[in-house]
PDB file of N, CA and C in Angstrom:
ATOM      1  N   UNK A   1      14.196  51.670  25.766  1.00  0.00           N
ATOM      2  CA  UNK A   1      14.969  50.470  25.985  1.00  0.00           C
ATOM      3  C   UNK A   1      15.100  50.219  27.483  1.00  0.00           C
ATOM      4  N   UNK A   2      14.792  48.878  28.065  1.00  0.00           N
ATOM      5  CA  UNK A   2      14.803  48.277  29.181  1.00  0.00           C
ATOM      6  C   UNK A   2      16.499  47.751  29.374  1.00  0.00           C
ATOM      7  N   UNK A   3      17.196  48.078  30.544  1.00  0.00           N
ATOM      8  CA  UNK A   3      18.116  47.403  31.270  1.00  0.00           C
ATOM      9  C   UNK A   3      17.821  47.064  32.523  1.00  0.00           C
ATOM     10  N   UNK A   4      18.637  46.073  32.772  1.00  0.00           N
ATOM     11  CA  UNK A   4      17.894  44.965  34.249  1.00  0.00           C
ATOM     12  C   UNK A   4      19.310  45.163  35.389  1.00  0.00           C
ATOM     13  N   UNK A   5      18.961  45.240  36.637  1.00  0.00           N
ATOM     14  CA  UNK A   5      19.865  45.401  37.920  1.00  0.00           C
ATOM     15  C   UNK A   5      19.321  44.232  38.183  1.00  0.00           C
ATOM     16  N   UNK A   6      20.522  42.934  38.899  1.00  0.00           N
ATOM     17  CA  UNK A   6      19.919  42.054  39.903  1.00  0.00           C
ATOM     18  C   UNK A   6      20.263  42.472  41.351  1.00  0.00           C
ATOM     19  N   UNK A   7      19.727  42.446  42.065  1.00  0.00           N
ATOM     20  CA  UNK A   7      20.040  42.939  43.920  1.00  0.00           C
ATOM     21  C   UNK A   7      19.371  42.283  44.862  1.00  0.00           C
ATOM     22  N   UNK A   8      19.666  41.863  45.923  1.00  0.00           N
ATOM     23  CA  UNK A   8      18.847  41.350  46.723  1.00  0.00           C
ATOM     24  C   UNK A   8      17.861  42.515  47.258  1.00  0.00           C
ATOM     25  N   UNK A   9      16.796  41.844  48.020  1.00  0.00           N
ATOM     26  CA  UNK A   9      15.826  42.450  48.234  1.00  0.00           C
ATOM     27  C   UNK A   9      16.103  43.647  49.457  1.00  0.00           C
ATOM     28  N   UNK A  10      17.023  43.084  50.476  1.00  0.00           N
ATOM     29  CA  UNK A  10      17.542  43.960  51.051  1.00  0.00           C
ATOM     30  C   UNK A  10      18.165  45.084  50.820  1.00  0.00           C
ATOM     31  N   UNK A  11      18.870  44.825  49.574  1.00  0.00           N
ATOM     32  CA  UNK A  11      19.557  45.963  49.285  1.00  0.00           C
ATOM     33  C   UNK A  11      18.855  47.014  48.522  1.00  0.00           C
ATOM     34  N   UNK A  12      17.418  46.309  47.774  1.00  0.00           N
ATOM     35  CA  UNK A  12      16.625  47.402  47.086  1.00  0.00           C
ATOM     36  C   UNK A  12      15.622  48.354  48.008  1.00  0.00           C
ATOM     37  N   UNK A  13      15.088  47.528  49.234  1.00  0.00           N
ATOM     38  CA  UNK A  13      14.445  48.107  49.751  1.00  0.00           C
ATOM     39  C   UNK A  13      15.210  49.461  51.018  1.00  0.00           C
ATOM     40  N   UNK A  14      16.713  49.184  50.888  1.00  0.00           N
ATOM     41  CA  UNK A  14      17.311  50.180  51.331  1.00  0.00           C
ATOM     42  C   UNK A  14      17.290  51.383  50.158  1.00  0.00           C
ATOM     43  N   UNK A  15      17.884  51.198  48.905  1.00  0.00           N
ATOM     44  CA  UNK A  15      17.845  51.963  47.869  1.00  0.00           C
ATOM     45  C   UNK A  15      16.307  52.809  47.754  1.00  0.00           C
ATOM     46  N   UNK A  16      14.873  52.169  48.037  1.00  0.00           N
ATOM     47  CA  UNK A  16      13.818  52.695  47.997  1.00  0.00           C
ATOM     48  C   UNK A  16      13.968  53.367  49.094  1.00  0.00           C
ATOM     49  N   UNK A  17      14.296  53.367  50.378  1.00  0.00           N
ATOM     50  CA  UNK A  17      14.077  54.406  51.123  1.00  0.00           C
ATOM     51  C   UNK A  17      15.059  55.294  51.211  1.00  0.00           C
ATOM     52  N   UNK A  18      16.500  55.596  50.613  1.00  0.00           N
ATOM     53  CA  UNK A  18      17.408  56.552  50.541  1.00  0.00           C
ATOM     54  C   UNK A  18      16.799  56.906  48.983  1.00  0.00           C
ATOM     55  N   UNK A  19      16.021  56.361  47.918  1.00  0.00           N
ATOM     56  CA  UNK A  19      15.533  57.424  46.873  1.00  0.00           C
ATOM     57  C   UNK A  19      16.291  57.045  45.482  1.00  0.00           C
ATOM     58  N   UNK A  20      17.744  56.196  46.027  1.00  0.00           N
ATOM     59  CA  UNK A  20      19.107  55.748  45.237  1.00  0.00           C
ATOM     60  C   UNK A  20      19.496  54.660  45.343  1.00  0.00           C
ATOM     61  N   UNK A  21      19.755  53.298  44.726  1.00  0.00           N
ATOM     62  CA  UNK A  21      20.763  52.605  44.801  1.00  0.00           C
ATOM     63  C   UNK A  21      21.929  52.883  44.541  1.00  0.00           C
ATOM     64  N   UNK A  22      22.945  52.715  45.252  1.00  0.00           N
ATOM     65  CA  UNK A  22      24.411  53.168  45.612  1.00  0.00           C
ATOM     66  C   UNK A  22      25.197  51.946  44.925  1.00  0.00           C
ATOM     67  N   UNK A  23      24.368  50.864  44.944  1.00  0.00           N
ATOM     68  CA  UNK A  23      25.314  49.680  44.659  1.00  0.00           C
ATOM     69  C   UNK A  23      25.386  48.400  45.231  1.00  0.00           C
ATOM     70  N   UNK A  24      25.524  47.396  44.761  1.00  0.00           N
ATOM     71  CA  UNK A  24      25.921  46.187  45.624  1.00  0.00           C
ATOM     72  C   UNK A  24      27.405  46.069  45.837  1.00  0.00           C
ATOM     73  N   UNK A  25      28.152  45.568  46.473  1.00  0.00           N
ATOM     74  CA  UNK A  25      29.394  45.174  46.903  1.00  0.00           C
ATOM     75  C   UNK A  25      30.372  45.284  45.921  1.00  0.00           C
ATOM     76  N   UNK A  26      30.187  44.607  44.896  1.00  0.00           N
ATOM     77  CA  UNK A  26      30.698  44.296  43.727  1.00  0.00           C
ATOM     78  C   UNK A  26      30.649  45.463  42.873  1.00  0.00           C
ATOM     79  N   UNK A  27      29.730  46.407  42.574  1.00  0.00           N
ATOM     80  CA  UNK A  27      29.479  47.961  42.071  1.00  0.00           C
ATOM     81  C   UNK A  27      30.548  48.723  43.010  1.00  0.00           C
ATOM     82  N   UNK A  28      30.179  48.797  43.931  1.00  0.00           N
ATOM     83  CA  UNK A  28      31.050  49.455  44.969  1.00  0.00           C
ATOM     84  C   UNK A  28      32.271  49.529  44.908  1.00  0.00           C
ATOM     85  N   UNK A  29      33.093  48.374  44.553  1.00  0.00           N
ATOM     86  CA  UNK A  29      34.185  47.416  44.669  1.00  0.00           C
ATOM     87  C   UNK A  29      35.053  48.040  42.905  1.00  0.00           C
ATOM     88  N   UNK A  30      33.894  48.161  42.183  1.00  0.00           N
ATOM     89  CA  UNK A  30      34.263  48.268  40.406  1.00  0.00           C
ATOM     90  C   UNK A  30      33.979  49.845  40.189  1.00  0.00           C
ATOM     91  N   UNK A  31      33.211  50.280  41.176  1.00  0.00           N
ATOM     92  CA  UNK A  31      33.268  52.315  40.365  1.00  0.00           C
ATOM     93  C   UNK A  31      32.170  52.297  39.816  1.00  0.00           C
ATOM     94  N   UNK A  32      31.097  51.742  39.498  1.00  0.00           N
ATOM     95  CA  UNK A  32      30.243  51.571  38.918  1.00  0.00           C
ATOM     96  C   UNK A  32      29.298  50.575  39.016  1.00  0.00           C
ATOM     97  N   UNK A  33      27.530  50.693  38.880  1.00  0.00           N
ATOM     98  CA  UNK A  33      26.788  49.513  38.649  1.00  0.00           C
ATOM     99  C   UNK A  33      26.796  48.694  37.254  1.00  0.00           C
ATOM    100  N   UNK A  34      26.443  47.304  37.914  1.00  0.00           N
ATOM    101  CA  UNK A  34      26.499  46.534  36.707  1.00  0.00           C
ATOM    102  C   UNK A  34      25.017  46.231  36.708  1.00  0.00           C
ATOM    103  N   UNK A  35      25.030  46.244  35.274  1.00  0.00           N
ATOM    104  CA  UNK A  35      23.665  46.127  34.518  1.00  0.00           C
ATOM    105  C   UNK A  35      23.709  45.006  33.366  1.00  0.00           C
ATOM    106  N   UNK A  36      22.362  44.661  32.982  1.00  0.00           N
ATOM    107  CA  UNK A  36      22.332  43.786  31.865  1.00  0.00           C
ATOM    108  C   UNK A  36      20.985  44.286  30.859  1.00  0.00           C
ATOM    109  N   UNK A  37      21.398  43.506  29.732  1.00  0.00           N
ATOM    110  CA  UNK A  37      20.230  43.658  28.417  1.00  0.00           C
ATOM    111  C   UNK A  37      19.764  42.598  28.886  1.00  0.00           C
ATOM    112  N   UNK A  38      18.412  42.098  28.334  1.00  0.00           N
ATOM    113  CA  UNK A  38      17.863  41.403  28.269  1.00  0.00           C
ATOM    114  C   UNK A  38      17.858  40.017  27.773  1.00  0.00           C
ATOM    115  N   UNK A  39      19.006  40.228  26.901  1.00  0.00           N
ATOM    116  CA  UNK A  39      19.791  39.159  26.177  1.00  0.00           C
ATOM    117  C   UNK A  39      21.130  38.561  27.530  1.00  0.00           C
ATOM    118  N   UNK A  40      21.250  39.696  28.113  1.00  0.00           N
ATOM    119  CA  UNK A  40      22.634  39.012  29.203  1.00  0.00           C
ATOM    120  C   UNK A  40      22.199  38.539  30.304  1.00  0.00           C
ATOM    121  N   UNK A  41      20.626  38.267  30.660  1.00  0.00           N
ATOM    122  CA  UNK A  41      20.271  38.366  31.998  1.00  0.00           C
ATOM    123  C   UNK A  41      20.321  37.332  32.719  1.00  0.00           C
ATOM    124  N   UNK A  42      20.279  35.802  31.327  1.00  0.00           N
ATOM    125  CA  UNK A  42      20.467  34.125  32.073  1.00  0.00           C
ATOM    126  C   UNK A  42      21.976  34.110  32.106  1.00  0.00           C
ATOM    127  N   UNK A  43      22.936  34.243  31.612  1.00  0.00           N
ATOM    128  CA  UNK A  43      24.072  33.938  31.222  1.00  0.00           C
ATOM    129  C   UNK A  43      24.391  35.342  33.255  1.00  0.00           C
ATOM    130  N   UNK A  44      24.224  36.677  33.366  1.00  0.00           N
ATOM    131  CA  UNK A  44      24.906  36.814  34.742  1.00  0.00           C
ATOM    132  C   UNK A  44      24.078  36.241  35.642  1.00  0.00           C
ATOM    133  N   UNK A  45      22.989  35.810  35.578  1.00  0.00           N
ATOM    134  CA  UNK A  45      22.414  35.086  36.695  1.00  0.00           C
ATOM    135  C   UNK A  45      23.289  34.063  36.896  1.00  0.00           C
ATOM    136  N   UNK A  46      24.126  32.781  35.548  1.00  0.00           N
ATOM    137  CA  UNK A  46      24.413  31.730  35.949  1.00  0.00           C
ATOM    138  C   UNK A  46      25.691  32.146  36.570  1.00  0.00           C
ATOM    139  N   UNK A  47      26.116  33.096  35.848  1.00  0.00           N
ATOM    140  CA  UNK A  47      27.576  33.264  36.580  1.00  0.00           C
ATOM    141  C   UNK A  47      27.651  34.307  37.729  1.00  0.00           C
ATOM    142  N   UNK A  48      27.091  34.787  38.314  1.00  0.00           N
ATOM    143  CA  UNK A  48      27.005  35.830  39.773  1.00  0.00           C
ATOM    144  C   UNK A  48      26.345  35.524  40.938  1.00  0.00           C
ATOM    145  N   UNK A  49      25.036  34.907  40.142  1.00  0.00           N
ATOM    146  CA  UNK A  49      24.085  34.805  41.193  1.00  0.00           C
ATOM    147  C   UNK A  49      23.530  33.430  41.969  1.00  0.00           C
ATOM    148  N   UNK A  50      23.694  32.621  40.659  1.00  0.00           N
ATOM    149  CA  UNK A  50      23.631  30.503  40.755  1.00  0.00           C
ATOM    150  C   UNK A  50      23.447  30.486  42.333  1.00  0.00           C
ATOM    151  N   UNK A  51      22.386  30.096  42.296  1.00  0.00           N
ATOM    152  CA  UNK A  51      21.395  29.504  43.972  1.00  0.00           C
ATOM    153  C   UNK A  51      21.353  30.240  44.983  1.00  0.00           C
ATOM    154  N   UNK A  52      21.308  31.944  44.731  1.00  0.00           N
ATOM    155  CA  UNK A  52      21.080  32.516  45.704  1.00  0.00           C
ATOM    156  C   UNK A  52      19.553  32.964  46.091  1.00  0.00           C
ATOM    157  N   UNK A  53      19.120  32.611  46.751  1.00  0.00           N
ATOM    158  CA  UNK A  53      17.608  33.294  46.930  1.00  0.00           C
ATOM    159  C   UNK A  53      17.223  34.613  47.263  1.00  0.00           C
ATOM    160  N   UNK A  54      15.988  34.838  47.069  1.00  0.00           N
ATOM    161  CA  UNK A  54      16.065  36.698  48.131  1.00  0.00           C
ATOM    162  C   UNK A  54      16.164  37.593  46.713  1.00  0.00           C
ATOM    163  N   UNK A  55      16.779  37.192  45.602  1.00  0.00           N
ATOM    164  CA  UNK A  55      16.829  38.430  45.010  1.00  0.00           C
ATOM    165  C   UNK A  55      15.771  38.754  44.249  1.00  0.00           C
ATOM    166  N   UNK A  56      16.103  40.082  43.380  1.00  0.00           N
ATOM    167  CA  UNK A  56      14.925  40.909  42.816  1.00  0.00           C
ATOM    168  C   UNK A  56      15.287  41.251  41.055  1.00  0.00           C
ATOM    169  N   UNK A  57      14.338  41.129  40.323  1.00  0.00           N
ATOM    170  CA  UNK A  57      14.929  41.915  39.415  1.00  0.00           C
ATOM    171  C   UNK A  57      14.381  43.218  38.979  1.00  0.00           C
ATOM    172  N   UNK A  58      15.471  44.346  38.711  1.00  0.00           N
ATOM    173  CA  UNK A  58      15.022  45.396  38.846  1.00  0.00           C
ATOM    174  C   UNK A  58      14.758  45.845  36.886  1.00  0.00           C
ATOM    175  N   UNK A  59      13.657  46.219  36.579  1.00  0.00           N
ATOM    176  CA  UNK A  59      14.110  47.024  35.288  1.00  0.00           C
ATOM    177  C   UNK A  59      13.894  48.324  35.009  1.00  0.00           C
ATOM    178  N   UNK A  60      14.926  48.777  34.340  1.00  0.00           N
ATOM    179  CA  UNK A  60      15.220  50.449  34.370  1.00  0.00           C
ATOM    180  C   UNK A  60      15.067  51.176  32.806  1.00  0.00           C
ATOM    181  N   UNK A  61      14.744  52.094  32.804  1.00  0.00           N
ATOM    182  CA  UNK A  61      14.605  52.421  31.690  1.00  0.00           C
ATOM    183  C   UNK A  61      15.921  53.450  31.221  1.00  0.00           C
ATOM    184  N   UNK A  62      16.402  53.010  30.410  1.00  0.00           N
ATOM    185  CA  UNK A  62      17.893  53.447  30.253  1.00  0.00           C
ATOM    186  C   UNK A  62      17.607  55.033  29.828  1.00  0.00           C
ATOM    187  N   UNK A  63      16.716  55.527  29.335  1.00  0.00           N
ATOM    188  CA  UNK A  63      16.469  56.956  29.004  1.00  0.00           C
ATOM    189  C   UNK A  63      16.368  57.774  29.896  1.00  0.00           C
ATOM    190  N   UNK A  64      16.608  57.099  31.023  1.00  0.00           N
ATOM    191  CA  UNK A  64      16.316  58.165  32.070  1.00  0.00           C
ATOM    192  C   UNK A  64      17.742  58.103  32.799  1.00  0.00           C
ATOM    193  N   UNK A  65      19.049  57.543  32.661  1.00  0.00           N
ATOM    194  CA  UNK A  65      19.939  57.551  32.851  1.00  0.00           C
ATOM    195  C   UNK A  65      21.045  58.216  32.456  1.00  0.00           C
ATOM    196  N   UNK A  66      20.903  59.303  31.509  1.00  0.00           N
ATOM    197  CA  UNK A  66      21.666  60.365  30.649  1.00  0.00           C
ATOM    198  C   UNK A  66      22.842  59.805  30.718  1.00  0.00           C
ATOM    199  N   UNK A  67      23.864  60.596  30.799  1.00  0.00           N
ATOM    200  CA  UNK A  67      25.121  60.073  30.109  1.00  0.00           C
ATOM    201  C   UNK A  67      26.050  59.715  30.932  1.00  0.00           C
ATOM    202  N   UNK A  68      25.751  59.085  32.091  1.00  0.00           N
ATOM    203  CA  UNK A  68      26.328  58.106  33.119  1.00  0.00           C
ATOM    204  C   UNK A  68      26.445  57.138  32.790  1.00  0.00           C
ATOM    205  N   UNK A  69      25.383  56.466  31.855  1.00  0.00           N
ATOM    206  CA  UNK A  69      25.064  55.405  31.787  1.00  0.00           C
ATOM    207  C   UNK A  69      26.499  54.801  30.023  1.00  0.00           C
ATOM    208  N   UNK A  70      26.979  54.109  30.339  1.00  0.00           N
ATOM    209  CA  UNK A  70      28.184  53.537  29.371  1.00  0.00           C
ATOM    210  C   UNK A  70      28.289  52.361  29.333  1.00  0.00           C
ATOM    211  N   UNK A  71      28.538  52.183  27.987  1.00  0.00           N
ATOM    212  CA  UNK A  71      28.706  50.625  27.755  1.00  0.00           C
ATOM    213  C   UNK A  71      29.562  50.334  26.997  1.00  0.00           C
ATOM    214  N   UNK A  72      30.417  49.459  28.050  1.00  0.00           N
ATOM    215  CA  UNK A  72      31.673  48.652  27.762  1.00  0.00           C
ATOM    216  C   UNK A  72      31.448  47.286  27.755  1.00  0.00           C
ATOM    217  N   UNK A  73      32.376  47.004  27.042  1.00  0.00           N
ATOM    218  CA  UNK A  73      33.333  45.412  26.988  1.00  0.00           C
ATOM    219  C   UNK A  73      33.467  44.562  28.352  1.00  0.00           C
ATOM    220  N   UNK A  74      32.635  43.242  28.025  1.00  0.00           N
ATOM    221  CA  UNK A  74      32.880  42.625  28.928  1.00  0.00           C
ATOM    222  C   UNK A  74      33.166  41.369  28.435  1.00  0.00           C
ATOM    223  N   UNK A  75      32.566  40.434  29.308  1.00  0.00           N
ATOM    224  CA  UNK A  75      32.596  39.266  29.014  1.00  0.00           C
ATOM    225  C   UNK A  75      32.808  38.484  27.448  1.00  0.00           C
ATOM    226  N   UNK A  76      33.717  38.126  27.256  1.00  0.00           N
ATOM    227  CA  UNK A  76      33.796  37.580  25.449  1.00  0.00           C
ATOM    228  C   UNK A  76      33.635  39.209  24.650  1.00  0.00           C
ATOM    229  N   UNK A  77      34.119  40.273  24.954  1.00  0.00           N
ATOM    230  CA  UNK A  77      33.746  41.611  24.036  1.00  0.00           C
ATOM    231  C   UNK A  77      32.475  42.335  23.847  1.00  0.00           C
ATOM    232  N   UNK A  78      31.687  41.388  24.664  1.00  0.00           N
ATOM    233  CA  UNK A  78      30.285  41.729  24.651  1.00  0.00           C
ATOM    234  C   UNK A  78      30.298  43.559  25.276  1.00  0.00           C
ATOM    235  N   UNK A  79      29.130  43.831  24.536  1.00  0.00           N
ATOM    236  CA  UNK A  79      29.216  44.991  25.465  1.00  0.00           C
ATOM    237  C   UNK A  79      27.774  45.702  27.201  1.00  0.00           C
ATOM    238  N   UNK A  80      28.393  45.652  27.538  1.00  0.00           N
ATOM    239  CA  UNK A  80      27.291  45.754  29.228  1.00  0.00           C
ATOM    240  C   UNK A  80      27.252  46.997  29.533  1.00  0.00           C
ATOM    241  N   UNK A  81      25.992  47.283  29.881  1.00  0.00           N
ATOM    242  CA  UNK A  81      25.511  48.443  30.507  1.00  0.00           C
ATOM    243  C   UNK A  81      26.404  49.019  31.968  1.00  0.00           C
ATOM    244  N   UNK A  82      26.870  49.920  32.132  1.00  0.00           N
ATOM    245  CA  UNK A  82      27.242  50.232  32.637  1.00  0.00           C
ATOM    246  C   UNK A  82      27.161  51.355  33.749  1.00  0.00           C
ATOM    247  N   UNK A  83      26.369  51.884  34.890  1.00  0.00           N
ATOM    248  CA  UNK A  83      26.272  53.127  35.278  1.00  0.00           C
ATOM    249  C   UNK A  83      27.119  53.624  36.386  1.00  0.00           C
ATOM    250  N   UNK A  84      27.543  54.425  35.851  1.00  0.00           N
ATOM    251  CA  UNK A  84      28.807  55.832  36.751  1.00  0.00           C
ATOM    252  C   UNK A  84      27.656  56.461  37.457  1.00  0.00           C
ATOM    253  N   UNK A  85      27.671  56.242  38.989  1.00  0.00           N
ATOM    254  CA  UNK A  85      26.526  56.631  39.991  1.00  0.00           C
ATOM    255  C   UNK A  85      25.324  56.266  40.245  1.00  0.00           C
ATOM    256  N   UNK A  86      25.024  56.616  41.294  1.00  0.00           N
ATOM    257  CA  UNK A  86      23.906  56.152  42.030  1.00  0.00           C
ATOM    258  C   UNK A  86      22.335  56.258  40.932  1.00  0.00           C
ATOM    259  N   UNK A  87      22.038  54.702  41.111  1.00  0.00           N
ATOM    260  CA  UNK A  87      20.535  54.364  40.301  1.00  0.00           C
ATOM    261  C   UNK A  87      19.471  54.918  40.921  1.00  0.00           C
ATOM    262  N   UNK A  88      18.423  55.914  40.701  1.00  0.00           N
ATOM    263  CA  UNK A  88      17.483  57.257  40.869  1.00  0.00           C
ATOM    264  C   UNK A  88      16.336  55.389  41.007  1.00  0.00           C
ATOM    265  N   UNK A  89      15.498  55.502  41.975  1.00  0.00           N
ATOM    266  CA  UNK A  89      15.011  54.465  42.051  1.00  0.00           C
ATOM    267  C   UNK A  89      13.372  55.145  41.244  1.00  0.00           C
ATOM    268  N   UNK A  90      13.334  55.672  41.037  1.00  0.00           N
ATOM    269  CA  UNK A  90      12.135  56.606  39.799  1.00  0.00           C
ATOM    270  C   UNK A  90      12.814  56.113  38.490  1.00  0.00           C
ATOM    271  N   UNK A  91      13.793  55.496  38.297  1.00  0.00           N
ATOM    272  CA  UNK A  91      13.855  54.882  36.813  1.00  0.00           C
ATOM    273  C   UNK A  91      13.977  53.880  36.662  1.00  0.00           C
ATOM    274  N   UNK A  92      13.423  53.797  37.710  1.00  0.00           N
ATOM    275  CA  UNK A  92      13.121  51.290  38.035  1.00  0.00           C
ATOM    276  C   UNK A  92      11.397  51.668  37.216  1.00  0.00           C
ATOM    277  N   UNK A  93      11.189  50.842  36.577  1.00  0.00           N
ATOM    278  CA  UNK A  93       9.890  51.003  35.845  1.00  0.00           C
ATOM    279  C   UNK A  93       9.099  49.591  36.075  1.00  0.00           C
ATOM    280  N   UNK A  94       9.960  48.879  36.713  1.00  0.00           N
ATOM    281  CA  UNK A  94       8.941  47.459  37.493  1.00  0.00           C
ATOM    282  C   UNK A  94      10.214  46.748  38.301  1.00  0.00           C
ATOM    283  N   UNK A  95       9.806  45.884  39.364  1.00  0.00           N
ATOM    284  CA  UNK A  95      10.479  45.190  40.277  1.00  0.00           C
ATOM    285  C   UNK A  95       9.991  44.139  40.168  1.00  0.00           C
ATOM    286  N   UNK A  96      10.424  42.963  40.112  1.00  0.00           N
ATOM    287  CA  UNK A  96       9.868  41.292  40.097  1.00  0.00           C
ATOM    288  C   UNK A  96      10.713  40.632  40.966  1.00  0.00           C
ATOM    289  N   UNK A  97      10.625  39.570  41.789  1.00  0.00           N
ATOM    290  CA  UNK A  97      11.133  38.388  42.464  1.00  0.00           C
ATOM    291  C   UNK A  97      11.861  37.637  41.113  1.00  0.00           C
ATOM    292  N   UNK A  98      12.564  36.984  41.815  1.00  0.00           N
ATOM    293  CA  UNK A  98      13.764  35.884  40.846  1.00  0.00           C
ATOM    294  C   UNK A  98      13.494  34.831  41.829  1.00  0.00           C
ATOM    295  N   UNK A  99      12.162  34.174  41.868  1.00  0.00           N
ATOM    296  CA  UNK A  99      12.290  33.202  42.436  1.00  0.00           C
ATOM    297  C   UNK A  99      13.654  31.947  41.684  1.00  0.00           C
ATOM    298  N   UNK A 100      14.071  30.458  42.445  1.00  0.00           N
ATOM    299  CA  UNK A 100      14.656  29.509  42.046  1.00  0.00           C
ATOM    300  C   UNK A 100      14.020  28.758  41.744  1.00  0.00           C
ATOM    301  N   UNK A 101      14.305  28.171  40.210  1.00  0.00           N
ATOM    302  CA  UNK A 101      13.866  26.789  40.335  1.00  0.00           C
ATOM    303  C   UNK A 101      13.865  26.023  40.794  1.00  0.00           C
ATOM    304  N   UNK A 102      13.585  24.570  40.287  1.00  0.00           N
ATOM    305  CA  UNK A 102      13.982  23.449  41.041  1.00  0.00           C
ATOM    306  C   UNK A 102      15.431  22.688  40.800  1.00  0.00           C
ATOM    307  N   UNK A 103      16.123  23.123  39.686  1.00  0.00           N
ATOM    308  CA  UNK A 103      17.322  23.172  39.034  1.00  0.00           C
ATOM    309  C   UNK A 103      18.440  24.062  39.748  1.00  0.00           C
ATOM    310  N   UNK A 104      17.867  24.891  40.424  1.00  0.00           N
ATOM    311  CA  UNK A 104      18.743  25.811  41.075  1.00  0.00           C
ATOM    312  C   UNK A 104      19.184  27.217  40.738  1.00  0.00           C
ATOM    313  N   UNK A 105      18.068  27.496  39.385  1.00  0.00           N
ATOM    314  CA  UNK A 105      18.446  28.312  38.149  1.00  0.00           C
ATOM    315  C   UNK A 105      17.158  29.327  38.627  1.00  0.00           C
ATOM    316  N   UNK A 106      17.417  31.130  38.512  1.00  0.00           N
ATOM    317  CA  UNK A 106      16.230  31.481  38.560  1.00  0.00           C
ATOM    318  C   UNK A 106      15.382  31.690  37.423  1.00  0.00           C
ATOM    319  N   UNK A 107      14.085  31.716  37.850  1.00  0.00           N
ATOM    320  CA  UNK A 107      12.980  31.528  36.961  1.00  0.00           C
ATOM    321  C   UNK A 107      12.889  33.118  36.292  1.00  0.00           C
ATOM    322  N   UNK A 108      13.214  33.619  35.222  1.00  0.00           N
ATOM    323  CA  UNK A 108      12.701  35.125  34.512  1.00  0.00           C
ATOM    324  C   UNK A 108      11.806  35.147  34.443  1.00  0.00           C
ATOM    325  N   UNK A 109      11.263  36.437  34.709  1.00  0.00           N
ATOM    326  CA  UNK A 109       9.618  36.477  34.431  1.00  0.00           C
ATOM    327  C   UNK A 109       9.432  37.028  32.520  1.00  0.00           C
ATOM    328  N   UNK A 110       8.234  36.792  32.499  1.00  0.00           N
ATOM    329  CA  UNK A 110       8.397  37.312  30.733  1.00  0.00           C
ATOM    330  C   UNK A 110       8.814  38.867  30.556  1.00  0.00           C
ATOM    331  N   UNK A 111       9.900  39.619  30.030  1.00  0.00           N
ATOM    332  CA  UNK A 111      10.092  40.505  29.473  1.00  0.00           C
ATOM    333  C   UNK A 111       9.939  41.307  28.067  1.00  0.00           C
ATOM    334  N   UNK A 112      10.050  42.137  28.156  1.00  0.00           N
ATOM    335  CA  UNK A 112       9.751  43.334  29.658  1.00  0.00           C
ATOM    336  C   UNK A 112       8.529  43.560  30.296  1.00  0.00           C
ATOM    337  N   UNK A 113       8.715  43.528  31.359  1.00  0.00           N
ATOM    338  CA  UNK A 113       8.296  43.686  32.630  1.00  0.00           C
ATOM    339  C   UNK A 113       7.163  44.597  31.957  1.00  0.00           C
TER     340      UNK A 113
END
């Protein structure tokens, strides 16, 4: 099973050379990274990310995340991936651009990656 990190590019290509993503601001800020299914990935783009450029999408393979990885209640009861510590950048299993449309919306590439 595939789960998706969105991050800007800056922040992944720091994570590739420390070995770890630590987090974006907002992870940092909450104790934990936020993650999505594949099913949640237009719905936090519209609500987190709406017209930012630069970012990346990361996908991870949740089996390689042992039991850090938790999923809680979010949005409407839904439940979201969740990881307690730093993302091992060896369990990113592809990286893609999020380019913008022309709508302002980013474009997904076909999944999974």
């Amino acid at each position: 099973m595939f789960i998706y990190k969105v991050c800007t590019q800056a922040q992944w290509r720091e994570a590739e050379a420390a070995g770890a993503f630590k987090g974006a601001p907002v992870d940092l800020q909450d104790g934990y990274i936020h993650l999505s299914t594949q099913d949640q990935l237009a719905e936090t783009l519209k609500r987190h990310f709406a017209g930012q450029a630069g970012l990346l999408l990361i996908q991870v393979d949740a089996a390689r995340l042992d039991d850090r990885l938790k999923w809680e209640p979010s949005r409407g009861g839904a439940l979201f991936p969740h990881l307690y510590g730093d993302l091992d950048v060896t369990a990113a299993t592809a990286v893609e651009p999020l380019p913008l449309g022309a709508n302002g919306l980013h474009r997904l590439p076909p999944l999974p990656l």
